[in-house]
Protein backbone atom coordinates (compact mmCIF):
# COMPACT_ATOMS: atom_id res chain seq x y z
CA UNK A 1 0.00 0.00 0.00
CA UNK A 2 3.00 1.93 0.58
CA UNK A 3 1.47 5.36 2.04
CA UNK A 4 -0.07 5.76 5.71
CA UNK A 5 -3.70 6.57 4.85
CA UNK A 6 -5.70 8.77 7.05
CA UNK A 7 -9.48 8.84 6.80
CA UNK A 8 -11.85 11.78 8.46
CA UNK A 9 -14.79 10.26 9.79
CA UNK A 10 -17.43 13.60 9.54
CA UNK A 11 -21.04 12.72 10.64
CA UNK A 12 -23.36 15.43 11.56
CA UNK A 13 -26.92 13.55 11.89
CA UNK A 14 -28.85 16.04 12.78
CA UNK A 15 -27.73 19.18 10.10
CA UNK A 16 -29.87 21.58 12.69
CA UNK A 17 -28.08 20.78 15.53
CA UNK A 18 -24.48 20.67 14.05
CA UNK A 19 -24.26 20.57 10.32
CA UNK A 20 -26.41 23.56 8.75
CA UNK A 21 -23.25 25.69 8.56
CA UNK A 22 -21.54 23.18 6.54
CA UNK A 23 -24.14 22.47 4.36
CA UNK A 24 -24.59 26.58 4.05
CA UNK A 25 -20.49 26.45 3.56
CA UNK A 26 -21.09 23.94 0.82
CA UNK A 27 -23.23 26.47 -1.18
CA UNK A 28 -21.00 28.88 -1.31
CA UNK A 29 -18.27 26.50 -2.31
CA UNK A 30 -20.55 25.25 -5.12
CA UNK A 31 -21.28 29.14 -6.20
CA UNK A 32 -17.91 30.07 -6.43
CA UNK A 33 -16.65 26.84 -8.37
CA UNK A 34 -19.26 27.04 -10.91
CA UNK A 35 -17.24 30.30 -11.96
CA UNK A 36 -14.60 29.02 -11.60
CA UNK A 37 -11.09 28.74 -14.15
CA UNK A 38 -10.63 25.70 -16.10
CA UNK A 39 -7.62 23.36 -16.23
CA UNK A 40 -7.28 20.43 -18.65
CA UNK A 41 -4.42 19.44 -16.41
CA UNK A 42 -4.80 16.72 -13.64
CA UNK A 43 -2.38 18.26 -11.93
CA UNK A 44 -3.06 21.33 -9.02
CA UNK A 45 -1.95 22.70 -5.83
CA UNK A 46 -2.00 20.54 -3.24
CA UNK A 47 -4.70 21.67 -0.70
CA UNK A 48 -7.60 22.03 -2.58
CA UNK A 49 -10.21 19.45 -1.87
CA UNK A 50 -13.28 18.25 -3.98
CA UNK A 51 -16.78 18.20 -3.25
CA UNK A 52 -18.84 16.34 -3.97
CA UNK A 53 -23.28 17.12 -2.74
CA UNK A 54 -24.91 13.87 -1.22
CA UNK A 55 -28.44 13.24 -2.68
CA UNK A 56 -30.61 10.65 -0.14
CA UNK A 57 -31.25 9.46 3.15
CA UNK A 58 -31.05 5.75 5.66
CA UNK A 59 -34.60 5.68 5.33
CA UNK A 60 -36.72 5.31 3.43
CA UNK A 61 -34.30 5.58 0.33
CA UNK A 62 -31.75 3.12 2.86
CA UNK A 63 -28.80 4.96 0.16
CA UNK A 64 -26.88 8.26 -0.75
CA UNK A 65 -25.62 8.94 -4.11
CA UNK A 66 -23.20 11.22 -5.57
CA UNK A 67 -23.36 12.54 -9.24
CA UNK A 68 -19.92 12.31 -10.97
CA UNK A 69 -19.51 13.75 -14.32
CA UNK A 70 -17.43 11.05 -16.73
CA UNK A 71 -16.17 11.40 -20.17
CA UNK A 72 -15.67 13.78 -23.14
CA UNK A 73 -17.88 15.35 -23.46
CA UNK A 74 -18.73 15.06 -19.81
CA UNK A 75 -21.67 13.51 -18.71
CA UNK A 76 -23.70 13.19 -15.53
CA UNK A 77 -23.86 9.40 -13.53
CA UNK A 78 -25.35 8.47 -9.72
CA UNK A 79 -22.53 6.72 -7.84
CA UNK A 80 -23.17 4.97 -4.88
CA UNK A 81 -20.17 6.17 -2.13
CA UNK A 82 -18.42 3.64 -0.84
CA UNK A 83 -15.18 3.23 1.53
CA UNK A 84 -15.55 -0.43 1.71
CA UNK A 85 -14.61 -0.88 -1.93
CA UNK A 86 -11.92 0.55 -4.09
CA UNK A 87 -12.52 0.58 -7.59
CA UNK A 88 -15.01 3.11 -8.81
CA UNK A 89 -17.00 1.47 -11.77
CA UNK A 90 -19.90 2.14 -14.07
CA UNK A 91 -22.52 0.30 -15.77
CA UNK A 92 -21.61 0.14 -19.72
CA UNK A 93 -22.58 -0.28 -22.86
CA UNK A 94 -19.79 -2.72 -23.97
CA UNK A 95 -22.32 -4.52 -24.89
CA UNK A 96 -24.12 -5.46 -21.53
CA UNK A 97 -24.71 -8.60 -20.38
CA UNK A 98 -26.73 -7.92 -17.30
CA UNK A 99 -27.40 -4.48 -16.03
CA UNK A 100 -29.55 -3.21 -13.57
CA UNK A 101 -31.80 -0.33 -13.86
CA UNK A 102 -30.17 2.96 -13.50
CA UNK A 103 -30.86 6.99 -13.42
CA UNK A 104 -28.99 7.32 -17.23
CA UNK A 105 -27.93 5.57 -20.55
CA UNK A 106 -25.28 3.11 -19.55
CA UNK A 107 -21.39 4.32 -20.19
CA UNK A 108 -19.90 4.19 -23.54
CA UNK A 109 -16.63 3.02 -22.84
CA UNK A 110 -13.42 4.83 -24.46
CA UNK A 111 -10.79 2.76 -26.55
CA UNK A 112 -8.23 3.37 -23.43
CA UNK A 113 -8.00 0.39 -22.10
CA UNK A 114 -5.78 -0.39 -18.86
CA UNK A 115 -3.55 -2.95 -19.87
CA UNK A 116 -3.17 -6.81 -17.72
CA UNK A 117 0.62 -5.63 -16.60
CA UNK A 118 -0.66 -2.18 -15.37
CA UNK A 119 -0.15 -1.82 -11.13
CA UNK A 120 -3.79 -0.45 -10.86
CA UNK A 121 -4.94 -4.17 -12.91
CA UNK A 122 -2.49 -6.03 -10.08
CA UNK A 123 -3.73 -4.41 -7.17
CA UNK A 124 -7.24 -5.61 -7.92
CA UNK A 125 -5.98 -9.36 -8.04
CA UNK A 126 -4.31 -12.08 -6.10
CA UNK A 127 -0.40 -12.53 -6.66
CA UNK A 128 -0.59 -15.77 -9.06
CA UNK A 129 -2.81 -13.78 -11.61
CA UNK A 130 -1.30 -14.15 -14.69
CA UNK A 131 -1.76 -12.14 -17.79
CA UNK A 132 -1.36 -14.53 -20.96
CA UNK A 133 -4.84 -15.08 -21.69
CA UNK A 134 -5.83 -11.59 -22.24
CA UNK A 135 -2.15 -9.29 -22.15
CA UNK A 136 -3.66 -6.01 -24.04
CA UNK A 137 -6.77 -5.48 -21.61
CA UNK A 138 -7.38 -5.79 -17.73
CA UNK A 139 -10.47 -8.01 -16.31
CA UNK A 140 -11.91 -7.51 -13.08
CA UNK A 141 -14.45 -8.52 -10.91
CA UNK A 142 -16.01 -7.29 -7.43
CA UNK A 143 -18.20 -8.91 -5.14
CA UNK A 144 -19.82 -7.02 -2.37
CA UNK A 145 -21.28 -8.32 1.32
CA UNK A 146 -24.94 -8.54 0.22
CA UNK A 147 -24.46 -10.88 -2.92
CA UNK A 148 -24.04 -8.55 -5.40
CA UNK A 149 -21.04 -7.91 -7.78
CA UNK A 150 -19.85 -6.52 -10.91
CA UNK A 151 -18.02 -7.98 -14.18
CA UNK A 152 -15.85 -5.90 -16.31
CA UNK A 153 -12.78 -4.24 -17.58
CA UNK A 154 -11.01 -1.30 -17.20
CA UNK A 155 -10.59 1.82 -18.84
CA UNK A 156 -9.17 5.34 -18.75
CA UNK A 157 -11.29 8.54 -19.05
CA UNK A 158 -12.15 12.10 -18.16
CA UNK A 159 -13.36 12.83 -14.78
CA UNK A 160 -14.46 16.75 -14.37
CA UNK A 161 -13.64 18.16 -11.09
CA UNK A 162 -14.30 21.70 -9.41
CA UNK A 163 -11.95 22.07 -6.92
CA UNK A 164 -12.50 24.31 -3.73
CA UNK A 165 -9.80 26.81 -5.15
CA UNK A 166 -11.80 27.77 -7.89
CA UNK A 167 -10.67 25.62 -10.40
CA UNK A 168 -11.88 23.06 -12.62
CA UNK A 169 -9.71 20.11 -13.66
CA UNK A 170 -10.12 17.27 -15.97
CA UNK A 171 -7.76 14.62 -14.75
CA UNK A 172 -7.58 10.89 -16.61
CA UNK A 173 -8.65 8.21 -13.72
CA UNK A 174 -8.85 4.75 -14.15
CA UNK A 175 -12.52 3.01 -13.70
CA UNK A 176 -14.33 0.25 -14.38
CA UNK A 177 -16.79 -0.37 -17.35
CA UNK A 178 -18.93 -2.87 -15.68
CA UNK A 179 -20.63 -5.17 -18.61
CA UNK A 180 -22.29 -7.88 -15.83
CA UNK A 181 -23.69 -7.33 -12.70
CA UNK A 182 -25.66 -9.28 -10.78
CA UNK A 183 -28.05 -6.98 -8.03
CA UNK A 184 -27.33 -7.66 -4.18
CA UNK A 185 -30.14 -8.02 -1.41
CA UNK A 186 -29.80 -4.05 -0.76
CA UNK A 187 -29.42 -3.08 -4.30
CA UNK A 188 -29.90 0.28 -5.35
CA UNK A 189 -31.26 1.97 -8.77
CA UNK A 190 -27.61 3.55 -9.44
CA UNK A 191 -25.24 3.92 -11.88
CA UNK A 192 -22.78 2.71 -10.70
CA UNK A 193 -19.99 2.67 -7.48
CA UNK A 194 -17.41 5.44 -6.38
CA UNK A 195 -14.73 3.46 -4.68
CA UNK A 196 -13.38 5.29 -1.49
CA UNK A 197 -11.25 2.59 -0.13
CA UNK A 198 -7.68 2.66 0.81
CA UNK A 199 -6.26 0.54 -2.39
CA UNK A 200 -4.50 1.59 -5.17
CA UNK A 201 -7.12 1.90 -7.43
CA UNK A 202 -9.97 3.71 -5.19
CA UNK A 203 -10.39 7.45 -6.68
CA UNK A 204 -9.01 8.74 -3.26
CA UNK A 205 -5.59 7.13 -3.94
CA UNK A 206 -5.49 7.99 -7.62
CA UNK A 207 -6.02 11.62 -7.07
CA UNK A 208 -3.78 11.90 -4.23
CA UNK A 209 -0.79 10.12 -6.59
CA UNK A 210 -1.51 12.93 -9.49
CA UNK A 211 -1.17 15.41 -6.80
CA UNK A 212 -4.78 16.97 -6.73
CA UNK A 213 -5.76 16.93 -3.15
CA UNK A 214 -4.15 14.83 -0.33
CA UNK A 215 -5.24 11.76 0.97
CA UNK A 216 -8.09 12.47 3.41
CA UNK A 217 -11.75 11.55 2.75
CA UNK A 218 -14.72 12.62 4.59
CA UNK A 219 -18.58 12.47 4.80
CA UNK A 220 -21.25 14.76 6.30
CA UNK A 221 -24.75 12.91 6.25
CA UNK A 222 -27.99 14.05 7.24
CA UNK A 223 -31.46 12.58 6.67
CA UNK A 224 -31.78 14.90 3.75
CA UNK A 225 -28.14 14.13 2.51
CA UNK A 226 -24.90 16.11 2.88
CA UNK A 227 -21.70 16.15 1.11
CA UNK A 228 -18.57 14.25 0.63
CA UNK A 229 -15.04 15.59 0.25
CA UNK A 230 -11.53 14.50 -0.30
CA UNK A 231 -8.65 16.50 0.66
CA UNK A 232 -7.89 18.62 3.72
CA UNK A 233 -8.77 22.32 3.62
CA UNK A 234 -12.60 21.68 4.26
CA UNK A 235 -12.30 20.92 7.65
CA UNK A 236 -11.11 22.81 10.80
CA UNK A 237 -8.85 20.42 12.24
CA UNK A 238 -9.44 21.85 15.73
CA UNK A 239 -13.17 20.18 16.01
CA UNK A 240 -11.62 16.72 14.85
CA UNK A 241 -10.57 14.08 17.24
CA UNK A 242 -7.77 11.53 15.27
CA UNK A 243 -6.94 8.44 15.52
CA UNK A 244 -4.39 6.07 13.56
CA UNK A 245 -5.96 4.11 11.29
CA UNK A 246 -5.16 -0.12 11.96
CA UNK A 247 -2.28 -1.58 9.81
CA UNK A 248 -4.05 -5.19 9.96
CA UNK A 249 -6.91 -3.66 7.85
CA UNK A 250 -5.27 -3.57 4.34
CA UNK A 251 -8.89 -3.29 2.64
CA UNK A 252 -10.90 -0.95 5.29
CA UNK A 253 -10.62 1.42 7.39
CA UNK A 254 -10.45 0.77 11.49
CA UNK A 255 -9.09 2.32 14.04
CA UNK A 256 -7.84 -0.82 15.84
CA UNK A 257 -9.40 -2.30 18.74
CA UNK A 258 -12.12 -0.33 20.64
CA UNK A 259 -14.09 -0.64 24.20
CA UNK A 260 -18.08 -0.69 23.70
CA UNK A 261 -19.83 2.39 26.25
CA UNK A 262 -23.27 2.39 26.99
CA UNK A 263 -24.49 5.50 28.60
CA UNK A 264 -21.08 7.00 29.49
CA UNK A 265 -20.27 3.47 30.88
CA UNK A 266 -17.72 0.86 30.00
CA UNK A 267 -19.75 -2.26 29.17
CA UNK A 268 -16.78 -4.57 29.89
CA UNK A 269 -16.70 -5.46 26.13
CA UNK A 270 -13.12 -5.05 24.47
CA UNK A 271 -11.02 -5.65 22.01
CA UNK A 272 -13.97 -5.13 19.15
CA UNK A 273 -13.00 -5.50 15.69
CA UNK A 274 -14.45 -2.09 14.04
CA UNK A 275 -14.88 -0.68 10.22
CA UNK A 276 -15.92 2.26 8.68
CA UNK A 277 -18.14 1.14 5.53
CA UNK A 278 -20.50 3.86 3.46
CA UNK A 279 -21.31 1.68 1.34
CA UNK A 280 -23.60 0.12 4.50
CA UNK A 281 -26.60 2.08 5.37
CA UNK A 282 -26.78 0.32 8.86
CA UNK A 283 -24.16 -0.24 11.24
CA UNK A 284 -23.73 -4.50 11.82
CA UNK A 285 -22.60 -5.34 15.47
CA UNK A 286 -21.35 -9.14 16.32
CA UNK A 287 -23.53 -11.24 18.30
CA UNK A 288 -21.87 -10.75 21.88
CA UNK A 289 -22.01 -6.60 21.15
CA UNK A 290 -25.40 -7.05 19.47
CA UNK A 291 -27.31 -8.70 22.24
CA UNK A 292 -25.15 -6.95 24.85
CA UNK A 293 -26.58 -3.66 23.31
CA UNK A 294 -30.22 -4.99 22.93
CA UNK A 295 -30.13 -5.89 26.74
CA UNK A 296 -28.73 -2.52 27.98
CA UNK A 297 -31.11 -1.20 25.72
CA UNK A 298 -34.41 -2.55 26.99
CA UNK A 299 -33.05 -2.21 30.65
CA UNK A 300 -32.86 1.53 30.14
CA UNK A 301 -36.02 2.40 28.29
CA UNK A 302 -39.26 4.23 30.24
CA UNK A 303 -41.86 2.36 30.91
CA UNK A 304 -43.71 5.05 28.27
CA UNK A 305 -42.37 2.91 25.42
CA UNK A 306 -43.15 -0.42 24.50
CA UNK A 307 -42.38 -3.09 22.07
CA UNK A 308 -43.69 -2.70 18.37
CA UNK A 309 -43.65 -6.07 17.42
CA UNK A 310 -46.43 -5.20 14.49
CA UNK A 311 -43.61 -2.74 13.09
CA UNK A 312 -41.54 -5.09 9.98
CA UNK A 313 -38.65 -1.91 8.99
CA UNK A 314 -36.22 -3.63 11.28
CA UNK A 315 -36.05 -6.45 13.77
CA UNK A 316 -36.18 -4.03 16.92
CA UNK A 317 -38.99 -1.30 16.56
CA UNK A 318 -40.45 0.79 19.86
CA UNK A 319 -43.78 2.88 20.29
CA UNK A 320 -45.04 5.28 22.38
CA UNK A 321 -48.45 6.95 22.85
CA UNK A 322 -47.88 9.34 20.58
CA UNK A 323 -46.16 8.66 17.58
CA UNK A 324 -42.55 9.86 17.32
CA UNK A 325 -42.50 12.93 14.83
CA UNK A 326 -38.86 13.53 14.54
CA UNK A 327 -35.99 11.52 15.23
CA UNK A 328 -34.85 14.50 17.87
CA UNK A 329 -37.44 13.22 20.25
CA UNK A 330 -35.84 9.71 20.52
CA UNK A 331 -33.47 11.46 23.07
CA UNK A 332 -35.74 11.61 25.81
CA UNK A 333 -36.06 7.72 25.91
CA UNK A 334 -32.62 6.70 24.53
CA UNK A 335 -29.42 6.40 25.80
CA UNK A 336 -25.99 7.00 23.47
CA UNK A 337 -23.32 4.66 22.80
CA UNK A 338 -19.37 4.82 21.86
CA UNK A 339 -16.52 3.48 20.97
CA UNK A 340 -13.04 4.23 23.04
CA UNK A 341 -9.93 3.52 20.97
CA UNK A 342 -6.66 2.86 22.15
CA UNK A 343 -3.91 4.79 20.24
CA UNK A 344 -0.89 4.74 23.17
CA UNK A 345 -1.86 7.99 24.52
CA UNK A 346 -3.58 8.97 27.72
CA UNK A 347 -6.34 10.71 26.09
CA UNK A 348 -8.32 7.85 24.03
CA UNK A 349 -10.04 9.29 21.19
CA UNK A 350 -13.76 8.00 21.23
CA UNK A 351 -16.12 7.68 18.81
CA UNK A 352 -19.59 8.79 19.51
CA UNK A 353 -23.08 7.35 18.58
CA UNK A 354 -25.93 9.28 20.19
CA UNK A 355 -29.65 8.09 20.14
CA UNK A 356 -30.43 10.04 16.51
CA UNK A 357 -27.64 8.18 14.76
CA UNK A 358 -28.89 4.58 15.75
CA UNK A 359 -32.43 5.10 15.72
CA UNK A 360 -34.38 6.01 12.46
CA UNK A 361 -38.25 6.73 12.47
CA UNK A 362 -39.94 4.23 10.68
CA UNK A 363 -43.03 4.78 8.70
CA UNK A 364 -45.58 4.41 11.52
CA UNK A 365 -44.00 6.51 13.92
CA UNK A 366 -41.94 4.12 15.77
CA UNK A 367 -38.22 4.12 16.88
CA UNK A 368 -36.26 1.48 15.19
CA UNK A 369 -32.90 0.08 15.96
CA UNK A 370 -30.38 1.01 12.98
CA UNK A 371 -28.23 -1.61 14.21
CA UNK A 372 -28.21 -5.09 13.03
CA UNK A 373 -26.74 -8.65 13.58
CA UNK A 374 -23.62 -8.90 11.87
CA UNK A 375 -22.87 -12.26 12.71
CA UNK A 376 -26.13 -13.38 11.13
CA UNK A 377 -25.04 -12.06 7.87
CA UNK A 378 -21.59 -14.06 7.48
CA UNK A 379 -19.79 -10.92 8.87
CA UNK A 380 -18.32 -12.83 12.03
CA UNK A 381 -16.49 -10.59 14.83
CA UNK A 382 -16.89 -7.83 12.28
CA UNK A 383 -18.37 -4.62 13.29
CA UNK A 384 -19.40 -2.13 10.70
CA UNK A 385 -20.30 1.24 11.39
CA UNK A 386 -22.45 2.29 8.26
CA UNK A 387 -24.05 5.55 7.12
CA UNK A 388 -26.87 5.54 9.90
CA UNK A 389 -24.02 5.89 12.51
């Protein structure tokens, strides 16, 4: 991997409480870029960051999207975020053999085609991959947690860029033209994925290499989206609590071992396995955290609420009297969690969950628990903080 990759974990739930400023911050950005000079060069000063506006919600859409302009001339595509995953790809018209329905016509692929030897083709496969078969072109293939996957090749082409010093690039990235995919469980009517991950290939590493914005990627989400940005002069680093990111996670990115807290209290559970995934609309918890949180839960809750076993959006639902109207009110019932990693130093940096970023508001007005089973779902002593959290 070769560099020591940092990523800025961002997330404002409620915008009203702690986000409208950025969002109102993101305007402006967006006003002044759309002015902004052109530059046909990949290449800019390093500082600059890119933003990108996050379109959705956890529920009831249960995705975000981005809209990413590809080609020449440029045109729009909905990308589906995603830091669990590295290569960015999009449906295309190569010809297709199975695509799923997205927002626009599928990709017409360019003629610039990443060849088998190329590092970006290697990264994406095991060691004993061998290139005789197919020399002139590289192959891939991606398979995701919920089933699904994608079938393609690889190709070079224009990705346009406003950058938060006014200017607009056009550098040449490497993507995927996706010809097969097959739909997961949690599939989503997109055009595609925007890899975020820490390989070689993800867009965060290939911009960082060309020396367009350094390697830091971040996410603001709200339950009427938010924005995504990589690079570093978009943040005040003074508001940010850091933490090294674990060297035994070559494919994700954890901050090492944390301590589960319930309520400002140390639940006795350690050494928890913990990953930062977009691309997951709902944070997964292993069994012993899972039912340890479900207990603590229950134990804590006012007698006002009761079980909504009628409610189907998720296996834990709650009601009350009155149905709950926003999902600010779930803090007058609900206690918040965290997560205390060790880095070496006294001061442990420790990641917050409060009420509004676990819950959501289903449809009938009932509080459901945003966190699921992970162990059911093959992910074994994997935890998995998605977008919700």
């Amino acid at each position: 991997m070769g560099k020591v990759k940092q990523i800025l974990i961002m997330i404002f739930i409620v915008l009203a409480v702690s986000g409208a400023s950025n969002v109102d911050q993101l305007h402006k950005w967006r006003k002044s870029m759309s002015s902004g000079a052109s530059s046909s060069s990949g290449v800019s000063r390093v500082g600059s960051s890119v933003i990108f506006q996050l379109y959705g919600n956890v529920y009831p859409n249960g995705f975000y999207f981005v809209q990413v302009f590809v080609g020449h001339p440029p045109r729009p595509y909905f990308l589906d975020p995603d830091t669990g995953s590295d290569l960015t790809w999009l449906q295309c018209d190569a010809p297709c053999v199975h695509c799923t329905k997205g927002f626009h016509p599928l990709y017409r692929p360019t003629n610039d085609l990443v060849v088998c030897r190329d590092p970006l083709c290697a990264s994406l496969h095991s060691s004993d991959y061998r290139c005789d078969d197919n020399p002139e072109q590289c192959d891939y293939m991606v398979e995701y947690a919920d089933g699904g996957s994608s079938l393609g090749v690889l190709v070079n082409d224009l990705f346009t860029l406003n950058l938060t010093s006014g200017v607009r690039i056009f550098p040449r990235l490497t993507l995927g033209c996706g010809y097969d995919q097959l739909p997961g469980v949690s599939d989503h009517p997109l055009d595609g994925v925007l890899g975020l991950g820490k390989g070689k290939s993800s867009i965060v590493s290939q911009l960082s290499d060309q020396r367009v914005v350094k390697n830091v990627v971040g996410q603001c989400l709200s339950g009427k989206g938010g924005y995504l940005f990589l690079g570093e002069d978009v943040y005040d680093s003074s508001r940010i609590t850091w933490t090294p990111m674990s060297r035994d996670h070559t494919k994700h990115y954890a901050a090492g071992s944390a301590e589960f807290f319930f309520d400002g209290k140390s639940t006795g559970i350690k050494n928890l396995n913990v990953i930062f995934d977009s691309g997951s609309s709902y944070t997964y918890f292993n069994s012993q955290i899972y039912h340890s949180l479900i207990s603590s839960i229950k134990k804590g809750l006012s007698r006002k609420l009761r079980e909504a076993t009628d409610d189907r959006t998720l296996p834990f639902c709650w009601k009350r009297e009155k149905p709950f109207e926003s999902i600010r009110d779930v803090n007058k019932y609900f206690k918040p969690l965290a997560l205390r990693f060790p880095n070496g130093r006294k001061a442990k940096p420790q990641f917050e969950i409060p009420p509004e970023a676990y819950l959501i508001i289903s449809s009938k007005g009932n509080a459901c628990l945003g966190i699921l089973n992970g162990t059911d779902i093959g992910l074994d002593n994997l935890n998995m903080i998605g977008g919700n959290s």
